[in-house]
Protein backbone atom coordinates (compact mmCIF):
# COMPACT_ATOMS: atom_id res chain seq x y z
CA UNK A 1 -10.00 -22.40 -25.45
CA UNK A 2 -8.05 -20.76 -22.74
CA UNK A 3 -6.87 -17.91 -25.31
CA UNK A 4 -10.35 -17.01 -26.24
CA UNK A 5 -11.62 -16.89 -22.83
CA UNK A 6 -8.87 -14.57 -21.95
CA UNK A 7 -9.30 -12.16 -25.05
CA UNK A 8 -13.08 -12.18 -24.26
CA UNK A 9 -12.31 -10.79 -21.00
CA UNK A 10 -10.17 -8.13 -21.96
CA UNK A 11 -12.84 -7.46 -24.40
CA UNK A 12 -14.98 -7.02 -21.48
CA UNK A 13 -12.56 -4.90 -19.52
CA UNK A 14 -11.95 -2.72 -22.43
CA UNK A 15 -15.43 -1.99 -23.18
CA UNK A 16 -16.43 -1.47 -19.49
CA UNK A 17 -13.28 1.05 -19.20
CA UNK A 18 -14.25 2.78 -22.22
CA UNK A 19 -17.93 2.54 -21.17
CA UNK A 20 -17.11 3.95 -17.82
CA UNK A 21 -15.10 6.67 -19.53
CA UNK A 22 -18.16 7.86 -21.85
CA UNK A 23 -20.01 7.89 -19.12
CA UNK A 24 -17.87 9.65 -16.14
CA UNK A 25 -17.44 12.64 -19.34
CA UNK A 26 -21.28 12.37 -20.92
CA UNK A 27 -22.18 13.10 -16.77
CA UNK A 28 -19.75 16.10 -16.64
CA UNK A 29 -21.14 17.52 -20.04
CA UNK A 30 -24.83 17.18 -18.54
CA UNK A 31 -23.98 18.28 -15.16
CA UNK A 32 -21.83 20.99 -16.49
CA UNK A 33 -22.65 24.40 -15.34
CA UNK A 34 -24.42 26.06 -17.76
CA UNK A 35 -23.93 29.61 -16.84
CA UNK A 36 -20.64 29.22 -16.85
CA UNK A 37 -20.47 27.31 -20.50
CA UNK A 38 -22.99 29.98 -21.56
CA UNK A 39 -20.22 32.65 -20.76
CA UNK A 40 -17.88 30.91 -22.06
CA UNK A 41 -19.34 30.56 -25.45
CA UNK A 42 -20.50 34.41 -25.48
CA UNK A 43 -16.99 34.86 -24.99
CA UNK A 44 -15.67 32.69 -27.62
CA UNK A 45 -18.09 34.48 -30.30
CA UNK A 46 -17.81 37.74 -28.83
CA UNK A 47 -13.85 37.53 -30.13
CA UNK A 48 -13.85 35.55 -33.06
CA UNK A 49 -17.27 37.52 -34.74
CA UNK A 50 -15.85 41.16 -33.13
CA UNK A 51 -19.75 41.19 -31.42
CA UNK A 52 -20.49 44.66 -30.89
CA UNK A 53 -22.34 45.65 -27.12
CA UNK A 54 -25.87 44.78 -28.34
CA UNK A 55 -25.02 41.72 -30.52
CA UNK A 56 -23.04 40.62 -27.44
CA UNK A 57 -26.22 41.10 -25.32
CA UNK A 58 -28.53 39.56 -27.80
CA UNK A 59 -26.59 36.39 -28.24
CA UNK A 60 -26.31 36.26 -24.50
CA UNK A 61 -29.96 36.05 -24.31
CA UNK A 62 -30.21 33.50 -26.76
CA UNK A 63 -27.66 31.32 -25.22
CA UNK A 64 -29.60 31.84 -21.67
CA UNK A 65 -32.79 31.14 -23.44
CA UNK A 66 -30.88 27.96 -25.30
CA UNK A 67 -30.19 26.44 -21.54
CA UNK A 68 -33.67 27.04 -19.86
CA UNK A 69 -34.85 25.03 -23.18
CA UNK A 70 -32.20 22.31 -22.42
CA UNK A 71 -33.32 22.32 -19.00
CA UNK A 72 -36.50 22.11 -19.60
CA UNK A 73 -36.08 19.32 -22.39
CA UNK A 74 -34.09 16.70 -19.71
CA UNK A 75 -36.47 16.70 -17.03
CA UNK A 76 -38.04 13.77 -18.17
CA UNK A 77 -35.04 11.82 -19.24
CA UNK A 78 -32.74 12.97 -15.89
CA UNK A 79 -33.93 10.53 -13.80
CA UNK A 80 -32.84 7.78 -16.62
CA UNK A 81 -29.75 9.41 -17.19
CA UNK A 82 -28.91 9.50 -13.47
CA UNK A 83 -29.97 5.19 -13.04
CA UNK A 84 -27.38 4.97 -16.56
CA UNK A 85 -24.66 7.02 -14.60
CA UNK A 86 -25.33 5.28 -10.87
CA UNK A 87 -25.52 1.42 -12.92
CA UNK A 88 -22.10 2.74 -14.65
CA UNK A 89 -20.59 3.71 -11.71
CA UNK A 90 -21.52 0.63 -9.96
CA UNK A 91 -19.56 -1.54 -12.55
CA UNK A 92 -16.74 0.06 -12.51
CA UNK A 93 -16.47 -0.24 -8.60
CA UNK A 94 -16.47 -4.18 -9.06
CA UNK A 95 -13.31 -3.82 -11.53
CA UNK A 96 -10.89 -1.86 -9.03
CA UNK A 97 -8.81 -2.26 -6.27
CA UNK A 98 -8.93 -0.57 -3.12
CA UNK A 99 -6.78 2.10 -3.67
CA UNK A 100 -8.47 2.50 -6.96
CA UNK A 101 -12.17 2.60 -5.10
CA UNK A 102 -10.82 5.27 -3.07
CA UNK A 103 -9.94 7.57 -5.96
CA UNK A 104 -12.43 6.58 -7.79
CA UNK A 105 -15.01 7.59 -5.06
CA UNK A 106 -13.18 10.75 -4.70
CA UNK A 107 -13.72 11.96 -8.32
CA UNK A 108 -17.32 11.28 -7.62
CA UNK A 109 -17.17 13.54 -4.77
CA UNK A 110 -15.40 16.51 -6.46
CA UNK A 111 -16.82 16.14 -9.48
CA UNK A 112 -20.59 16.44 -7.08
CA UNK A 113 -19.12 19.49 -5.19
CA UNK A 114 -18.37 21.37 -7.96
CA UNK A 115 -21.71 20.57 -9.28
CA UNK A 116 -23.50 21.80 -5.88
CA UNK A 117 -21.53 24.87 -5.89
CA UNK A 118 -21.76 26.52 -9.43
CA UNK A 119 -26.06 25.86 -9.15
């Protein structure tokens, strides 16, 4: 009886680690800058397709136009995804020390700065 109550909670550990993992990354992929993805994937196909100037441009402009869309597309859902992150976050704060609260706490805040300063 003791054994399975001890595998269930490292069950529950792993999944909330895991959990919290998916989530800390699915909140960096949304809150991602997009410009700088964008670029990034201009970039990317620029080399490997040898884009010339205009196909460069165009692609550009379908890439910007591809991120107002996005944008547009999780205004309803952001304020969900943002109680799913918070709740998330939340959780894992009850699983860690301290130390670990501190560090934790200080992702959150870099991660938040870097958001506020590519928008």
């Amino acid at each position: 009886m003791q054994r399975s109550k001890a595998l269930a909670f490292a069950a529950l550990i792993a999944v909330l680690v895991v959990g919290g993992a998916v989530g800390f990354t699915v909140d960096r992929l949304v809150h991602e800058p997009c410009s700088t993805t964008s670029r990034r994937n201009v970039d990317i196909l620029a080399d490997r397709l040898a884009l010339s100037p205009a196909q460069r441009a165009a692609v550009d402009s379908i890439l910007d136009k591809r991120h107002r869309d996005f944008d547009t597309a999780l205004v309803p859902v952001r304020p969900k995804l943002d109680s799913i992150r918070l709740a998330a976050r939340a959780e894992i704060f009850k699983l860690l020390d301290p130390t670990q609260h501190v560090r934790f706490q200080q992702m959150i805040d870099e991660s938040q700065s870097s958001q506020e300063n590519h928008r």
